[in-house]
C-alpha atoms as a PDB file:
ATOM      1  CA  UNK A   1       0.000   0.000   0.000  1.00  0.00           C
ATOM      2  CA  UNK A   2       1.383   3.289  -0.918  1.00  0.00           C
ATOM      3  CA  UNK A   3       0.351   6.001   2.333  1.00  0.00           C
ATOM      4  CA  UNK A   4       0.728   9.923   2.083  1.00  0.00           C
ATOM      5  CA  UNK A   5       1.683  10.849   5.421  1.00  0.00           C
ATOM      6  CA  UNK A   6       1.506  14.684   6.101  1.00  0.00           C
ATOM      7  CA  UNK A   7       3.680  16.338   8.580  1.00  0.00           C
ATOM      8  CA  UNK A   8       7.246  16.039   9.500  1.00  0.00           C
ATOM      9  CA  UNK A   9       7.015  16.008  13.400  1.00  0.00           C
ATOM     10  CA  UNK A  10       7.389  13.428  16.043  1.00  0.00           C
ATOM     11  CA  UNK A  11       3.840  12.002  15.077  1.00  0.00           C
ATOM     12  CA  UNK A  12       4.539  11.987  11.439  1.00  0.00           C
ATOM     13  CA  UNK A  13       7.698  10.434  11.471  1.00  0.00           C
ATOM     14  CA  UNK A  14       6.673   7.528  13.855  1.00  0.00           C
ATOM     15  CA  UNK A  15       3.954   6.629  11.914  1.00  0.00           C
ATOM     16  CA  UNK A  16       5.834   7.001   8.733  1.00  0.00           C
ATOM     17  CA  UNK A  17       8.399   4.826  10.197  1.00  0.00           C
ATOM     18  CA  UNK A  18       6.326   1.995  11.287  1.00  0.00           C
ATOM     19  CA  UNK A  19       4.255   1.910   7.969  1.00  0.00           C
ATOM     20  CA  UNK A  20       7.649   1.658   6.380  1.00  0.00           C
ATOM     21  CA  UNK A  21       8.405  -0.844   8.516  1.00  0.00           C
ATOM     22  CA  UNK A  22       5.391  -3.119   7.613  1.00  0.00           C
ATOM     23  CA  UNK A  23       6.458  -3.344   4.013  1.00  0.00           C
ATOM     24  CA  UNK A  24       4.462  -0.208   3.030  1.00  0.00           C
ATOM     25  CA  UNK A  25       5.559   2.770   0.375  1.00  0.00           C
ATOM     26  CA  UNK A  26       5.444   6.603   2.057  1.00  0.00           C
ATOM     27  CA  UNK A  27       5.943   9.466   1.127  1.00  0.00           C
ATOM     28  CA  UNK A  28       6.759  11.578   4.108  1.00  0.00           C
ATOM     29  CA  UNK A  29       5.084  15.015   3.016  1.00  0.00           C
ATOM     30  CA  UNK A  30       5.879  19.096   3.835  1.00  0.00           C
ATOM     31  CA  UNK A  31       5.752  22.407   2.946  1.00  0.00           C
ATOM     32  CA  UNK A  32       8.564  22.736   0.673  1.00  0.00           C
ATOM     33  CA  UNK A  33      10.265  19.594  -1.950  1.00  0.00           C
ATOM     34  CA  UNK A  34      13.590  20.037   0.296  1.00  0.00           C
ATOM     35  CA  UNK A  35      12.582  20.347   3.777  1.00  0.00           C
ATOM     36  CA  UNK A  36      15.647  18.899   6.296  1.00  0.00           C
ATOM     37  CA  UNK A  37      13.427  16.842   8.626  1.00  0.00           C
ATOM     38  CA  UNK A  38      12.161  14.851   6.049  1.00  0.00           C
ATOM     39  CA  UNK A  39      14.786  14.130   3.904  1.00  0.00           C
ATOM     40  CA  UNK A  40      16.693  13.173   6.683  1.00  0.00           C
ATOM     41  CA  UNK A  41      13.728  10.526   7.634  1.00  0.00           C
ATOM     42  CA  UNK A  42      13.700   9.700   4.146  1.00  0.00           C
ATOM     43  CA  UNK A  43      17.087   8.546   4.388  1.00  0.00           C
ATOM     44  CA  UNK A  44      17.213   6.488   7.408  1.00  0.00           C
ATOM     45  CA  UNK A  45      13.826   4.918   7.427  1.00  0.00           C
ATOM     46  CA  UNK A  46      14.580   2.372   4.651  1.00  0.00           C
ATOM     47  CA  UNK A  47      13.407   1.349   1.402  1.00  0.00           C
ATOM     48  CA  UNK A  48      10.081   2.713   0.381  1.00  0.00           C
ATOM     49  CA  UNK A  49      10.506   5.659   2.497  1.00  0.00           C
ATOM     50  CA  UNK A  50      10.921   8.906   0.277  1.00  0.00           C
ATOM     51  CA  UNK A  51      10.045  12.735   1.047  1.00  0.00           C
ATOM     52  CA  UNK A  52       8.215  15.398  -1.200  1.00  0.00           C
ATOM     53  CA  UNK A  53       5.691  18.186  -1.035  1.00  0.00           C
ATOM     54  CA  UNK A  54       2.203  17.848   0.548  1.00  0.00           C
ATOM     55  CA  UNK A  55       1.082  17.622  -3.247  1.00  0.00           C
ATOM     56  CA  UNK A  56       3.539  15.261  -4.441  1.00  0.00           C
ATOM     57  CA  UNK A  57       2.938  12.813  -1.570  1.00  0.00           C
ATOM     58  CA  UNK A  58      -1.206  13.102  -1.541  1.00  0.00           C
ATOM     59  CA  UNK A  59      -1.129  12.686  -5.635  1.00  0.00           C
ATOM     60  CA  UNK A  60       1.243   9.155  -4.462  1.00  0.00           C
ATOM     61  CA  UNK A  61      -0.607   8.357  -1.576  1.00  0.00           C
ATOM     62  CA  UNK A  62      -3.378   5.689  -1.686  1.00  0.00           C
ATOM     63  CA  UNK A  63      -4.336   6.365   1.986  1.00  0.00           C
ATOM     64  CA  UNK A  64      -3.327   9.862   3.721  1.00  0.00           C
ATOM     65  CA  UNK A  65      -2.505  10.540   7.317  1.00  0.00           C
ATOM     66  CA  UNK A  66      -3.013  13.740   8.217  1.00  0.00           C
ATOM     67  CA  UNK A  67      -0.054  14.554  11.265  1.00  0.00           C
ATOM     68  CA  UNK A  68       0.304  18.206  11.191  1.00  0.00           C
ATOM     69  CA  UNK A  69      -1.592  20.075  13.754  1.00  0.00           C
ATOM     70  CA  UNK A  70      -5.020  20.179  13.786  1.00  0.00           C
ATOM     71  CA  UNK A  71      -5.011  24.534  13.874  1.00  0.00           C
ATOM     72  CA  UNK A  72      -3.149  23.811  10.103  1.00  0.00           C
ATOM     73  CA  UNK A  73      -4.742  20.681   9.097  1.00  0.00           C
ATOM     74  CA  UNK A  74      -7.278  22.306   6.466  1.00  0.00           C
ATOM     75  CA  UNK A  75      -4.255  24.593   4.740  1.00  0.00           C
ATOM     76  CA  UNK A  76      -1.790  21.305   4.951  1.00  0.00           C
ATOM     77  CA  UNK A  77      -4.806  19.688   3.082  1.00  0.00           C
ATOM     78  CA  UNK A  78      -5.578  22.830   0.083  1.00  0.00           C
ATOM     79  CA  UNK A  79      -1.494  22.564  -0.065  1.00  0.00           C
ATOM     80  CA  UNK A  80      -1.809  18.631  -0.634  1.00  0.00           C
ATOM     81  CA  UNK A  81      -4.767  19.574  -3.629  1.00  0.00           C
ATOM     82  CA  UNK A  82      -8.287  18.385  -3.393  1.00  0.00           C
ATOM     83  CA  UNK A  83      -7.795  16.529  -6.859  1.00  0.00           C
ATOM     84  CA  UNK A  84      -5.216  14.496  -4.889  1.00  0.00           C
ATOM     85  CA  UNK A  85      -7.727  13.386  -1.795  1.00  0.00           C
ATOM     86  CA  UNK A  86     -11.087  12.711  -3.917  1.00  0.00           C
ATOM     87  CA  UNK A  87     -11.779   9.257  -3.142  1.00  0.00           C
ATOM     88  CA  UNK A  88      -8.974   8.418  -0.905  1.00  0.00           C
ATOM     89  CA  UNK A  89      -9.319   7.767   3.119  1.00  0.00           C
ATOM     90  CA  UNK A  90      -8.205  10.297   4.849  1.00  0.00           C
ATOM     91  CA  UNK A  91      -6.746   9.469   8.269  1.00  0.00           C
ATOM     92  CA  UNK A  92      -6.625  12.263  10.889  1.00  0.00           C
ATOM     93  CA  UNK A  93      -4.911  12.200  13.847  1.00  0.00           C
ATOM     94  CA  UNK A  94      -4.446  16.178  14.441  1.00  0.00           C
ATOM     95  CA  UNK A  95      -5.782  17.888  18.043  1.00  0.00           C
ATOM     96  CA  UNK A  96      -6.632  21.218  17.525  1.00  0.00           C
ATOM     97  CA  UNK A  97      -4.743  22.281  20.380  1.00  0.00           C
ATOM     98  CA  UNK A  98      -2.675  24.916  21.222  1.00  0.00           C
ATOM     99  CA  UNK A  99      -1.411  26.610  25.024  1.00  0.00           C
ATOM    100  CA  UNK A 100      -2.155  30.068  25.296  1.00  0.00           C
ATOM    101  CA  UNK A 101      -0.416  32.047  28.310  1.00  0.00           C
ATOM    102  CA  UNK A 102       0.937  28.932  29.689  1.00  0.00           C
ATOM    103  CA  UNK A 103      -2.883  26.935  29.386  1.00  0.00           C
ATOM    104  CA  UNK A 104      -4.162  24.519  26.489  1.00  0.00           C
ATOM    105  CA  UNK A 105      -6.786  25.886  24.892  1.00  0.00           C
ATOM    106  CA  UNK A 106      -9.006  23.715  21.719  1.00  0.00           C
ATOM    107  CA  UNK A 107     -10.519  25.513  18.870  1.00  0.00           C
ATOM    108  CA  UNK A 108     -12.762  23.887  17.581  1.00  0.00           C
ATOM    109  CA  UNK A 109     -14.466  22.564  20.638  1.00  0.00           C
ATOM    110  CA  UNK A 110     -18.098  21.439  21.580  1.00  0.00           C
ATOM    111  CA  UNK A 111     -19.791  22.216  18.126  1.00  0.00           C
ATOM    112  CA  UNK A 112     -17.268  22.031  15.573  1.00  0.00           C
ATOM    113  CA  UNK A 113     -13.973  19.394  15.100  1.00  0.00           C
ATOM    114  CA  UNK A 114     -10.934  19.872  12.933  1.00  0.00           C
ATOM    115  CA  UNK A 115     -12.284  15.826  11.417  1.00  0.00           C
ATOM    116  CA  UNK A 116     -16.125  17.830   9.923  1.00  0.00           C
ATOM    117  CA  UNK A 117     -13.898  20.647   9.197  1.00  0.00           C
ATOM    118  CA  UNK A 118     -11.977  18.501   6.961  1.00  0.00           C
ATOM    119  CA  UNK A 119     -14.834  16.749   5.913  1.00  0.00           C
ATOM    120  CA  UNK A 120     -16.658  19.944   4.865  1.00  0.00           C
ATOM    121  CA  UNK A 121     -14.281  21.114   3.063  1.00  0.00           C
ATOM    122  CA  UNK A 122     -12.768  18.372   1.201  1.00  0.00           C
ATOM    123  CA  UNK A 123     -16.228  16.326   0.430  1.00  0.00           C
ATOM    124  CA  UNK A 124     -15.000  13.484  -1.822  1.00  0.00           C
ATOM    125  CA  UNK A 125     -12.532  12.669   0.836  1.00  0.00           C
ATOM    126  CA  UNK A 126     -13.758   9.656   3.016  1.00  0.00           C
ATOM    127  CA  UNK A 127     -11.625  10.882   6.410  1.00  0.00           C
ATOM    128  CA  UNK A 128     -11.725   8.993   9.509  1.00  0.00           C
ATOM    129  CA  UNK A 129     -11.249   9.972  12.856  1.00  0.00           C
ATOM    130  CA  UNK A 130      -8.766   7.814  14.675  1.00  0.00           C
ATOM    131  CA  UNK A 131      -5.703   7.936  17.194  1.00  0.00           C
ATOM    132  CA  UNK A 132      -5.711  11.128  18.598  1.00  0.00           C
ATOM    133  CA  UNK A 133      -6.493  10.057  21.772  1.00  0.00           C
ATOM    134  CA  UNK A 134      -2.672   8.094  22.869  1.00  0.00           C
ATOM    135  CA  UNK A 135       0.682   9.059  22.367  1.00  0.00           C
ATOM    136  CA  UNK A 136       2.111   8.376  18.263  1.00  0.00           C
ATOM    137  CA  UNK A 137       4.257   5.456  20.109  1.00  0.00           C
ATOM    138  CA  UNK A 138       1.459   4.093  21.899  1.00  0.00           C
ATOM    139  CA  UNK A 139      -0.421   4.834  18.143  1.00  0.00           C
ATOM    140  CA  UNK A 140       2.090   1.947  16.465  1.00  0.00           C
ATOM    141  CA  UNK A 141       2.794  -0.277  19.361  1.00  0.00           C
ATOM    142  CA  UNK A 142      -0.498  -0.837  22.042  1.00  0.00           C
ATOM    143  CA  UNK A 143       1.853  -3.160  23.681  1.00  0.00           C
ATOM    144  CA  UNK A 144       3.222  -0.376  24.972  1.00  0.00           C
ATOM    145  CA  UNK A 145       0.112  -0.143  27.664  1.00  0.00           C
ATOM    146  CA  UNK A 146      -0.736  -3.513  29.104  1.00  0.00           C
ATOM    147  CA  UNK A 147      -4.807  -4.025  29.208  1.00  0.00           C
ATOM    148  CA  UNK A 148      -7.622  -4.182  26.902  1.00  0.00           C
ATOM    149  CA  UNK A 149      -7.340  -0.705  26.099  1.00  0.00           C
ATOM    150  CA  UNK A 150      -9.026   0.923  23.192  1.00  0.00           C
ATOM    151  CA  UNK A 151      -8.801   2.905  20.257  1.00  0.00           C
ATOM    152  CA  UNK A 152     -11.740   4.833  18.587  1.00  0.00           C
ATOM    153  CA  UNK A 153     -12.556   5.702  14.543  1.00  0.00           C
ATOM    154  CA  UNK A 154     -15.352   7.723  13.749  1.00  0.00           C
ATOM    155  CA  UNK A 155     -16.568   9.039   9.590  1.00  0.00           C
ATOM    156  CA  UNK A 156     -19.482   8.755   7.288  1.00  0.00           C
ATOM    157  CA  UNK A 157     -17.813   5.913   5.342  1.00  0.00           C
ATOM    158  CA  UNK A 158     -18.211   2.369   6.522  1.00  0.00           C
ATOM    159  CA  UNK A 159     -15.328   1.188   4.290  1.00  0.00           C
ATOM    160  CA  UNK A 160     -13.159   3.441   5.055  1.00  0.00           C
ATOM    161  CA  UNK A 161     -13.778   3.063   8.812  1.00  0.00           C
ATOM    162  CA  UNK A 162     -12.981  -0.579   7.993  1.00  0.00           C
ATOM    163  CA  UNK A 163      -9.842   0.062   5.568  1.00  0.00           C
ATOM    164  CA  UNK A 164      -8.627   2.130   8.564  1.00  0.00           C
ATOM    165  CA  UNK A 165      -9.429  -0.485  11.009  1.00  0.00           C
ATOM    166  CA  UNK A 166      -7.457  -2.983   9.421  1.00  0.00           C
ATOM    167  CA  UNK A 167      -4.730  -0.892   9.465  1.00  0.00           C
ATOM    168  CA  UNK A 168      -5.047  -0.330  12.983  1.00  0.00           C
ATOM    169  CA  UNK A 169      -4.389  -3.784  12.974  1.00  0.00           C
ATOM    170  CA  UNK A 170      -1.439  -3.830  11.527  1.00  0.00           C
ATOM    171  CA  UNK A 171       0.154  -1.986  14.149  1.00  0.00           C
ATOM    172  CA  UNK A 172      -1.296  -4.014  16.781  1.00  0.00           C
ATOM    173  CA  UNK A 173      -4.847  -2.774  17.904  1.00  0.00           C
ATOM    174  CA  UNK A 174      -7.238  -5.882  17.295  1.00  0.00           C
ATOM    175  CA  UNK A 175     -10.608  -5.446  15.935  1.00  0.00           C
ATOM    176  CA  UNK A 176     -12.163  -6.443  19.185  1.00  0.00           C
ATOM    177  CA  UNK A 177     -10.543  -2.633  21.123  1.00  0.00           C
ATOM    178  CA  UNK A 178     -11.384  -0.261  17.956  1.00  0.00           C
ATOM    179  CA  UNK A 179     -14.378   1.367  19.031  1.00  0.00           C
ATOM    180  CA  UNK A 180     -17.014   2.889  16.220  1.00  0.00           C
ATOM    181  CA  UNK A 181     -18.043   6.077  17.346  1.00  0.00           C
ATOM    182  CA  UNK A 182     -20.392   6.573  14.577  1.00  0.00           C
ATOM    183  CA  UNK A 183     -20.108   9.599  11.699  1.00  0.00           C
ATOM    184  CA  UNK A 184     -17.672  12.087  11.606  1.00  0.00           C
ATOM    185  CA  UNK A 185     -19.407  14.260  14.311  1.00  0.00           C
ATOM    186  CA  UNK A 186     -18.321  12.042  16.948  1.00  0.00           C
ATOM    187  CA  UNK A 187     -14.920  13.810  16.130  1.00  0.00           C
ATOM    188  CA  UNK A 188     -15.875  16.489  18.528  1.00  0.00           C
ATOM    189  CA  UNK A 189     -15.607  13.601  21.511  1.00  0.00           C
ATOM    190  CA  UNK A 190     -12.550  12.279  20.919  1.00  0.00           C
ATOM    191  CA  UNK A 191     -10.750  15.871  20.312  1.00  0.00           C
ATOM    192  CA  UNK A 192     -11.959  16.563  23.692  1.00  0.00           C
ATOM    193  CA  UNK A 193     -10.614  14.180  25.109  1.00  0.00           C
ATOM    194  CA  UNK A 194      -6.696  16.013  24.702  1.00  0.00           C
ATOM    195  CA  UNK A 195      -7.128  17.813  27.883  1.00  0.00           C
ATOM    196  CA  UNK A 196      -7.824  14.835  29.959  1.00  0.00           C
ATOM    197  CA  UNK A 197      -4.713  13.276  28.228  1.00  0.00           C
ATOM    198  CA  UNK A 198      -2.357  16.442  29.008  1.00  0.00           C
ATOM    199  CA  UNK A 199      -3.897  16.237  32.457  1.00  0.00           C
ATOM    200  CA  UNK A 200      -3.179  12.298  33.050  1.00  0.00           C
ATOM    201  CA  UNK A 201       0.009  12.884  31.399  1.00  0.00           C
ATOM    202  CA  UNK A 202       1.383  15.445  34.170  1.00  0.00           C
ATOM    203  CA  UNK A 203      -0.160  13.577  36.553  1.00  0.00           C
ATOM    204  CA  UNK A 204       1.873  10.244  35.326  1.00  0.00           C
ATOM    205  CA  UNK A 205       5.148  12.075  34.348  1.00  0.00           C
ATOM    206  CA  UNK A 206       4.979   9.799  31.089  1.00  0.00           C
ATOM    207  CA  UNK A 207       3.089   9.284  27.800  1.00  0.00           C
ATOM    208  CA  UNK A 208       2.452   5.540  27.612  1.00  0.00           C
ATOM    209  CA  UNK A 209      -1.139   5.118  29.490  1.00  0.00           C
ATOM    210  CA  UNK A 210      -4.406   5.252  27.215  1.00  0.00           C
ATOM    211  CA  UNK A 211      -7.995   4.382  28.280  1.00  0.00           C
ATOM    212  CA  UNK A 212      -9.735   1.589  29.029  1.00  0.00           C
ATOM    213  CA  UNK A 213     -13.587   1.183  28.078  1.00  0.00           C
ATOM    214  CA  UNK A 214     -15.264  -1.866  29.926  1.00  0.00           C
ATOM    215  CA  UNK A 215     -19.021  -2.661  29.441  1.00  0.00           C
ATOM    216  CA  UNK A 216     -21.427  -4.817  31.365  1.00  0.00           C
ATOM    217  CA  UNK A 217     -22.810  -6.185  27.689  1.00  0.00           C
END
């Protein structure tokens, strides 16, 4: 499978590298053709890793990630061209977070989610809600957290809920602890989660912990 992954960060990277790592082509994608952080990926992540503009990796891209920050997801996206994402899942796994005078602060929060804005705007896309809610290792390696703790996916498209499942499996997270949320509105949960998260993560003084949902049916 050839993935698109957008952003050159931690989260981007990680990804990237474990998709690489599971026998898949990516293109690692960014602002500008010769941005440092991902040509240096590029170079040490192994065949079928290669670098390129947001365009040039969404037009090779069969599946794209979306890893940039949620505040820039939708001008990552125009960049990437909305003849490149017709059809395609779109994976996003942006918080629209940022700290203001030393506090976290989401926008948008309650009645709006970066996942419908994305929706909205790109309307061909099929984009799925999914990992936002763990750390990008725990994202690639659930081991990480012992338990049968989950993971959540929320869109409009079954099959692309299920395309992403699968690949959710691929890095570990059986069927079984991938909870459906439903449509792409239930995007507005799971992105407010992120304050619980930064909470439980001072709290813990680490990043490998998740959530565990247990029901009496």
């Amino acid at each position: 499978m050839r993935y698109a992954v957008l952003g050159t960060g931690e989260v981007g990277q990680v990804l990237g590298g474990k998709l690489v790592e599971l026998g898949h082509q990516v293109t690692l994608g960014s602002r500008t053709k010769d941005n440092p952080a991902a040509a240096k990926w590029a170079e040490s992540a192994g065949a079928g890793a290669g670098a390129g503009t947001f365009a040039e990796a969404a037009a090779a891209g069969e599946v794209i990630v979306n890893a940039v920050g949620g505040r820039v997801a939708l001008a990552a996206l125009e960049a990437a061209g909305a003849e490149h994402l017709d059809g395609k899942v779109v994976l996003d796994v942006s918080n629209p977070l940022t700290f203001e005078e030393g506090r976290l602060r989401l926008s948008p929060v309650e009645s709006d989610s970066v996942g419908e804005q994305i929706q909205r705007a790109f309307p061909h896309a099929r984009v799925v809600k999914s990992l936002n809610t763990v750390n990008c290792r725990v994202m690639v390696d659930p081991s990480l957290v012992p338990g049968e703790h989950q993971v959540f996916v929320c869109g409009e498209d079954a099959e692309a809920k299920a395309r992403v499942t699968a690949l959710l499996g691929e890095f570990g997270w059986p069927a079984h602890r991938v909870l459906d949320l439903g449509g792409i509105e239930s995007a507005r949960a799971v992105e407010m989660v992120l304050p619980l998260w930064v909470s439980l993560f001072r709290s813990l003084g680490h990043a490998e912990f998740n959530l565990e949902v247990r029901s009496a049916r």
